[in-house]
C-alpha atoms as a PDB file:
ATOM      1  CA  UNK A   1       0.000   0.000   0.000  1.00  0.00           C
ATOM      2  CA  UNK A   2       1.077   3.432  -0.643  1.00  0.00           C
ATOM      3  CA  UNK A   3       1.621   5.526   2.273  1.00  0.00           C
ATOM      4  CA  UNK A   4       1.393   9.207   0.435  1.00  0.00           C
ATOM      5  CA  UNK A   5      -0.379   9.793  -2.254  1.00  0.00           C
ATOM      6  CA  UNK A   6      -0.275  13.558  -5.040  1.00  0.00           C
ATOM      7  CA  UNK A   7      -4.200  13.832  -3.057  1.00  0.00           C
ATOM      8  CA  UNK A   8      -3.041  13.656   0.218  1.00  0.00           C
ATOM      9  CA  UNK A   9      -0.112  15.759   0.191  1.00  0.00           C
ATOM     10  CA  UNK A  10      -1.980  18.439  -1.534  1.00  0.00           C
ATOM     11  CA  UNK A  11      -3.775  18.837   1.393  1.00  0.00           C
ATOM     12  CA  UNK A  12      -1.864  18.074   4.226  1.00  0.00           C
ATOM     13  CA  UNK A  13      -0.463  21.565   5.768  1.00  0.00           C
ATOM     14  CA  UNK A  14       2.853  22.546   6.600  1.00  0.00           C
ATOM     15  CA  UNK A  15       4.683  21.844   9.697  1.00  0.00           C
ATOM     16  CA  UNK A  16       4.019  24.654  12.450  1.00  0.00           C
ATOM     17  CA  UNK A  17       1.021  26.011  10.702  1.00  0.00           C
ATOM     18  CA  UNK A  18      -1.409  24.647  12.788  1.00  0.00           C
ATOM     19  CA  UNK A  19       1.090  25.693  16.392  1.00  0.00           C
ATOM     20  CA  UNK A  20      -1.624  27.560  17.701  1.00  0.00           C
ATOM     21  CA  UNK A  21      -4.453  25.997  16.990  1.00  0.00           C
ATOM     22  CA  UNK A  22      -6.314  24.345  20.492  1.00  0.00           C
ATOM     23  CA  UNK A  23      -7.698  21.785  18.646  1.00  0.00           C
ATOM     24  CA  UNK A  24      -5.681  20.622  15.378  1.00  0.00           C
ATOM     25  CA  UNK A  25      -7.122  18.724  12.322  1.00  0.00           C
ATOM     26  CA  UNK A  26      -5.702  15.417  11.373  1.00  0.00           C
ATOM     27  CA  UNK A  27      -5.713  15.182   7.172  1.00  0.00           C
ATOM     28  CA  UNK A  28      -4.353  11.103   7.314  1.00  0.00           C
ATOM     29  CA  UNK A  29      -4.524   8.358   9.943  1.00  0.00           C
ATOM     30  CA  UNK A  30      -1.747   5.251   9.876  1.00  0.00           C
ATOM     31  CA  UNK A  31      -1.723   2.631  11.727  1.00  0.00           C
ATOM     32  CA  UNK A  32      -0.640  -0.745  12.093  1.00  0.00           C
ATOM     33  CA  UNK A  33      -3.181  -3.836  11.190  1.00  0.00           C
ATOM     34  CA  UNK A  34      -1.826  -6.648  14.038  1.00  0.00           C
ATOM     35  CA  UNK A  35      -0.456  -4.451  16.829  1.00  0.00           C
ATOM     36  CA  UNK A  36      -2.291  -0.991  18.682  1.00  0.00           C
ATOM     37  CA  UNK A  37      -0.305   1.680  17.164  1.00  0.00           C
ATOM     38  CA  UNK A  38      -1.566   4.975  15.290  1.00  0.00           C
ATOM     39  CA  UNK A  39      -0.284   7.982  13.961  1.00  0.00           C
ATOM     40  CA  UNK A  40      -2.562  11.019  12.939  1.00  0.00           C
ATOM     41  CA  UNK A  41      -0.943  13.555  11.077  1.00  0.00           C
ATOM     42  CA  UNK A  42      -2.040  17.353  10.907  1.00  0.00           C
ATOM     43  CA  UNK A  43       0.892  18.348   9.144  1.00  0.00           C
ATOM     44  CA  UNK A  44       3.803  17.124   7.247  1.00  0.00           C
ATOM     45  CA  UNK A  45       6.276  18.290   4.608  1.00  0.00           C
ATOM     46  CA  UNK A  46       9.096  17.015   2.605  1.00  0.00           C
ATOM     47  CA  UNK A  47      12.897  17.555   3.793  1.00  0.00           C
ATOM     48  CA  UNK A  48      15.965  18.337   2.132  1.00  0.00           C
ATOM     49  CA  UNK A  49      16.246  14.127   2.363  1.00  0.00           C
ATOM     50  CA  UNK A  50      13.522  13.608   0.294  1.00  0.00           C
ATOM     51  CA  UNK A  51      11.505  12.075   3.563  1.00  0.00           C
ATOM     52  CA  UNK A  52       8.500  13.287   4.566  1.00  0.00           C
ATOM     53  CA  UNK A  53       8.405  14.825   8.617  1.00  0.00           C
ATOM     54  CA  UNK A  54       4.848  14.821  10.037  1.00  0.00           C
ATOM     55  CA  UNK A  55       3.723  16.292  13.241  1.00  0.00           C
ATOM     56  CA  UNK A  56       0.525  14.791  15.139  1.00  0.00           C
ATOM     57  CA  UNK A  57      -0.616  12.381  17.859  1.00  0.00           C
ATOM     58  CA  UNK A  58       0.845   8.961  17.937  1.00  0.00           C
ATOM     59  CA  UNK A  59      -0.406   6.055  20.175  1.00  0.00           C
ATOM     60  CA  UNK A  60       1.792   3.518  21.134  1.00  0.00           C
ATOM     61  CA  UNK A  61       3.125   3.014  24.418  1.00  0.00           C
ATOM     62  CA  UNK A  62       1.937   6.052  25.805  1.00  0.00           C
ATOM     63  CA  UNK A  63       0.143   8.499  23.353  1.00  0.00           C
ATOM     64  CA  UNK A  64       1.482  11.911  22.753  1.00  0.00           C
ATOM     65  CA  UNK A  65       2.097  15.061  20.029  1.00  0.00           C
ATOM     66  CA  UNK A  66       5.095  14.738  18.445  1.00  0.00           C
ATOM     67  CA  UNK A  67       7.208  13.957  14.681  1.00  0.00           C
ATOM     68  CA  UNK A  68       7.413  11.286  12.558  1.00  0.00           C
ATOM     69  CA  UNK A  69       9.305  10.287   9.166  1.00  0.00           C
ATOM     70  CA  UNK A  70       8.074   8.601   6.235  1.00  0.00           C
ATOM     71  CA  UNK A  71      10.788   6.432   6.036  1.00  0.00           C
ATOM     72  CA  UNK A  72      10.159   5.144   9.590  1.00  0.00           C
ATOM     73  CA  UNK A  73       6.483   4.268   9.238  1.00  0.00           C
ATOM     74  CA  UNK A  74       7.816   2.085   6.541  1.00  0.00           C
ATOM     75  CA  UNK A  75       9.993   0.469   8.599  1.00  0.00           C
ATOM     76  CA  UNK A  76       7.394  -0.639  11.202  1.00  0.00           C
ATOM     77  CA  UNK A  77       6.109  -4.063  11.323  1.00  0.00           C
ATOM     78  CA  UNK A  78       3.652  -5.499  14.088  1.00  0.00           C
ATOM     79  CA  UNK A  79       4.007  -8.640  16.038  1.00  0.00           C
ATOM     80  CA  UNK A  80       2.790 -10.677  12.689  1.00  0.00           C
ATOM     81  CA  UNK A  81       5.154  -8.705  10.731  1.00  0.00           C
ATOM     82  CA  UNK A  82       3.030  -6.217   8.721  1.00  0.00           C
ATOM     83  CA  UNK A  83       3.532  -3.350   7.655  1.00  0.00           C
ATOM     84  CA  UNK A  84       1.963   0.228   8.529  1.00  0.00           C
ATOM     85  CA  UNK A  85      -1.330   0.774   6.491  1.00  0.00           C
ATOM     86  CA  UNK A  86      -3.285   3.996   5.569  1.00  0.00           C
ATOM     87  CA  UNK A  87      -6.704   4.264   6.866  1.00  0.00           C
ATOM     88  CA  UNK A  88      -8.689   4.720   3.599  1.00  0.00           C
ATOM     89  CA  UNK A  89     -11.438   6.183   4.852  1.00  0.00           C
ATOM     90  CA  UNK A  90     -10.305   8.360   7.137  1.00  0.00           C
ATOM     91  CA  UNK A  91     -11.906  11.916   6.309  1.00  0.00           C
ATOM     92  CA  UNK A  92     -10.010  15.071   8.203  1.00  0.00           C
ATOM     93  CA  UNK A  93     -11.061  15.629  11.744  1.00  0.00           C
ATOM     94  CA  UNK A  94     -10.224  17.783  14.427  1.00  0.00           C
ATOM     95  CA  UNK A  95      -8.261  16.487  17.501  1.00  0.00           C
ATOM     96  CA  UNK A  96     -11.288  16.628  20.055  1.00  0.00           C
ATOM     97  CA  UNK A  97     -13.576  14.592  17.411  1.00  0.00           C
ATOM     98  CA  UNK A  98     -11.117  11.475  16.410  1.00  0.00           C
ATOM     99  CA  UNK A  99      -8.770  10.926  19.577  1.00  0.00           C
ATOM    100  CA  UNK A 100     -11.605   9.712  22.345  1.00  0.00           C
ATOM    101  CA  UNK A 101     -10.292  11.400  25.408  1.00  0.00           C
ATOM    102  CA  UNK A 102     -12.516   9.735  27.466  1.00  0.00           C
ATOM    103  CA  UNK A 103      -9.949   7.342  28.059  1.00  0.00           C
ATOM    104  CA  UNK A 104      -6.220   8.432  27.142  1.00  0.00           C
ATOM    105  CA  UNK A 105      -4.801   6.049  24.252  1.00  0.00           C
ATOM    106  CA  UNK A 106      -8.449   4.857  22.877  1.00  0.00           C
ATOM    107  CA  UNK A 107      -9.041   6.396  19.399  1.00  0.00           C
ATOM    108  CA  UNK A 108     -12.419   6.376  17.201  1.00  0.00           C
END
């Protein structure tokens, strides 16, 4: 499966122009298919390294904000040794209306 596509990278924002926003949209969910980890991005670009650098929420271990590269989603494999997918149907979302905060770590 391919990670990035031209459509989703035409509307993912830059990184740091959503810095001040209280409640940031997500534009593309990954995650992996045989273990609990996501990443939501809400902005990403490319880098003189031809990588892509996102910033969003990840939950793994412990969820939290922070950056991720390209190039290390598709490195991840679960416990059965898959690799990351992206959610196809994932439509953008603000923070407070995809991450369930209800319960830190559970997402919708």
């Amino acid at each position: 499966m391919k990670l990035l596509t031209k459509a989703v990278l035409s509307k993912l924002p830059p990184l740091g122009s959503q810095s001040e926003s209280a409640d940031p949209t997500f534009w593309v969910k990954f995650f992996t298919p045989d273990s609990g980890w996501t990443w939501f991005a809400a902005e990403g670009e490319r880098e003189e390294s031809g990588d892509y650098r996102f910033w969003g929420y990840i939950i793994g271990v412990e969820p939290e904000w922070g950056t991720f590269r390209l190039s290390e989603l598709q490195s991840v494999r679960g416990h059965l040794g898959l690799p990351v997918e992206r959610y196809l149907h994932f439509s953008p979302k603000p923070f407070s209306q995809t991450v369930w905060t209800g319960r830190e770590g559970g997402s919708l």
